[in-house]
Every structure is written in C-alpha cells, then in structure tokens.
C-alpha atoms as a PDB file:
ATOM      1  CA  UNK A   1     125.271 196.813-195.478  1.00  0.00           C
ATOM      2  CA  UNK A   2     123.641 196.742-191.965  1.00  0.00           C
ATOM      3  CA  UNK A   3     124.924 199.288-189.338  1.00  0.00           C
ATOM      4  CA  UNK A   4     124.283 196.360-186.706  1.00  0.00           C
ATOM      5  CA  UNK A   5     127.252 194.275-188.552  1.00  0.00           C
ATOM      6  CA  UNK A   6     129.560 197.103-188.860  1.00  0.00           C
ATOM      7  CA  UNK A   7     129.249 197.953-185.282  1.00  0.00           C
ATOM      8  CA  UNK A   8     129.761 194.568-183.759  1.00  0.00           C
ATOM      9  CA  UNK A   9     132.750 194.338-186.580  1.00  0.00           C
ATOM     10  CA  UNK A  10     134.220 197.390-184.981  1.00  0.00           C
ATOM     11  CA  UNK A  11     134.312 196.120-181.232  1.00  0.00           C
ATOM     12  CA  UNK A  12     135.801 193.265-182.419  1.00  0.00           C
ATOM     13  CA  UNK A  13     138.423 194.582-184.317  1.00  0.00           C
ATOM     14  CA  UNK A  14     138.578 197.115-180.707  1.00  0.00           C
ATOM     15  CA  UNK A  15     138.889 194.276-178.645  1.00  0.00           C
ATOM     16  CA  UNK A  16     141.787 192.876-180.811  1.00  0.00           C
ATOM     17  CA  UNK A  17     143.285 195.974-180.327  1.00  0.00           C
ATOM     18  CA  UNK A  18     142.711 196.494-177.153  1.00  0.00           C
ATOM     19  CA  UNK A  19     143.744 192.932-176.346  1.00  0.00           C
ATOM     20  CA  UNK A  20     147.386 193.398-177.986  1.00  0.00           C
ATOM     21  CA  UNK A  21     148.397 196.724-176.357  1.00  0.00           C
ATOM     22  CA  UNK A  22     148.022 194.827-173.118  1.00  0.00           C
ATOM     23  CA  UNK A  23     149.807 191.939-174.100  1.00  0.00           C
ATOM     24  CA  UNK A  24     152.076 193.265-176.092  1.00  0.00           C
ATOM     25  CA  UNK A  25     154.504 194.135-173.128  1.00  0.00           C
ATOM     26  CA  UNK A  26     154.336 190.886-171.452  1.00  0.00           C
ATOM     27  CA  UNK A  27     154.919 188.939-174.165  1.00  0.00           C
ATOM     28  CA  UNK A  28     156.830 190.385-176.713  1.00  0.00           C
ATOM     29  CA  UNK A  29     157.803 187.331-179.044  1.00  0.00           C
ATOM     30  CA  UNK A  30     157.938 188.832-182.308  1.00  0.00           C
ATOM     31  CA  UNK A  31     161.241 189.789-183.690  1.00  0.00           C
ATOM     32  CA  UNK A  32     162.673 186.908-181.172  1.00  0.00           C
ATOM     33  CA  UNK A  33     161.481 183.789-182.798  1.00  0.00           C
ATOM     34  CA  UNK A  34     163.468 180.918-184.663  1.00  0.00           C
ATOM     35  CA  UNK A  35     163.950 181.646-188.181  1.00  0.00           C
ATOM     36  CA  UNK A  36     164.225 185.461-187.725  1.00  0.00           C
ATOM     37  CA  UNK A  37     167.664 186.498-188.993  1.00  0.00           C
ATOM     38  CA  UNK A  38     170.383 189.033-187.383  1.00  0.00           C
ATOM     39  CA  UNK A  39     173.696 189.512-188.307  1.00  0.00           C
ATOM     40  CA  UNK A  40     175.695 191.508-185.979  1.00  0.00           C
ATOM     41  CA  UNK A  41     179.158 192.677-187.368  1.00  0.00           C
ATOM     42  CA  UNK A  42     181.743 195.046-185.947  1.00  0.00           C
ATOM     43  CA  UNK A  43     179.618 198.631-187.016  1.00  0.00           C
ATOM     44  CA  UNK A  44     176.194 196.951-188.321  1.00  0.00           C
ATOM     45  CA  UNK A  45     174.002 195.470-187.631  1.00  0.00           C
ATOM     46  CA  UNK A  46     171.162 193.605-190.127  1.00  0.00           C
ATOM     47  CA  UNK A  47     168.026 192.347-189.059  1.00  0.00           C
ATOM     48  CA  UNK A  48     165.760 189.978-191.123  1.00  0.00           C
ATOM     49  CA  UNK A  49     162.196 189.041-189.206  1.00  0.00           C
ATOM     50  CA  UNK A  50     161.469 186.223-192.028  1.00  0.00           C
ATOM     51  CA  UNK A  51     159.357 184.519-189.301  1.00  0.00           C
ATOM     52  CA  UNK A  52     157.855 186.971-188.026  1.00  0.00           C
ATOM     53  CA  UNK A  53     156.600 188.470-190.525  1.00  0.00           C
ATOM     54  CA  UNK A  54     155.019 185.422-191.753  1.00  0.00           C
ATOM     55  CA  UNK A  55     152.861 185.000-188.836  1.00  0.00           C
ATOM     56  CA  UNK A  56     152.108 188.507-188.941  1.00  0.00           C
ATOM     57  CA  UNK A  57     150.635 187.980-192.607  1.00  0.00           C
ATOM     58  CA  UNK A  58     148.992 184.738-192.201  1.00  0.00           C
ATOM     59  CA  UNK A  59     147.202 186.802-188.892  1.00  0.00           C
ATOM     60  CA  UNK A  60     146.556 189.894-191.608  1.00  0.00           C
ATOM     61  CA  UNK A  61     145.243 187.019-194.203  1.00  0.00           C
ATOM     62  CA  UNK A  62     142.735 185.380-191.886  1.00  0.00           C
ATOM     63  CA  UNK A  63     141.253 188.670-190.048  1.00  0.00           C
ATOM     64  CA  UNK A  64     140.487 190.152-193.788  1.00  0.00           C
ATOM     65  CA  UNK A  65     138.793 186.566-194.362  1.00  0.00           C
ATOM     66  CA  UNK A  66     136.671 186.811-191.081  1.00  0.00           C
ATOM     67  CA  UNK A  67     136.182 190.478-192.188  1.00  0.00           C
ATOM     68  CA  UNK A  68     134.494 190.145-196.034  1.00  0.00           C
ATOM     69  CA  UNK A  69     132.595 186.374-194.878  1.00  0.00           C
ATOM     70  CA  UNK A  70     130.659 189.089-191.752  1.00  0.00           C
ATOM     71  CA  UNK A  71     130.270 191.997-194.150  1.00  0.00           C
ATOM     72  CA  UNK A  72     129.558 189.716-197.113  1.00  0.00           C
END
C-alpha cells in the first residue's frame, strides 16, 4: 500500500470531519426527519430514529466503498 494514498485518504476523511463539526450546529436534521418515531406518554418517553439511521448507514456504506476502491 502506498503512504501517498493513505495520506491523501486521511485528509479526506479530516476534511469530512472537520466539515461536520462545523455544520453540525447549524443544521442539525438528524433525529428530526419524517419517518423518525417518538412516542411521548405521561412518564416516557421512546424514541425510534428509523430514518435517520438509514441515511446514516447508506453514508457509512458508500464512504467504506470510496475507501477499499482508493486503497484497493
């Protein structure tokens, strides 16, 4: 494996990173999207991010893809 790939992998993955942190307080959609569940009784409260976490996964899913085709 070249260092050169495995450096530029890093700053990306940095930048991603990086690039959330700041966002991430300005626009906080996830956990507030359609589809994610929350049932609020009297004393409890339940909260199913179904949506959410798909995203999340199908995000997960294609940076691992991007990932193994660089360092392949």
């Amino acid at each position: 494996m070249e260092i050169g790939k495995i450096i530029i992998l890093c700053g990306i993955i940095l930048v991603i990173l990086g690039s959330m942190v700041i966002l991430g307080g300005k626009y906080n959609i996830i956990g507030k999207m359609p589809g994610d569940l929350l049932l609020d009784k009297e004393n409890i409260k339940i909260y199913f991010p179904i949506t959410s976490m798909l995203i999340i996964s199908l995000i997960i899913t294609l940076i691992y893809n991007i990932i193994y085709r660089i360092l392949k």
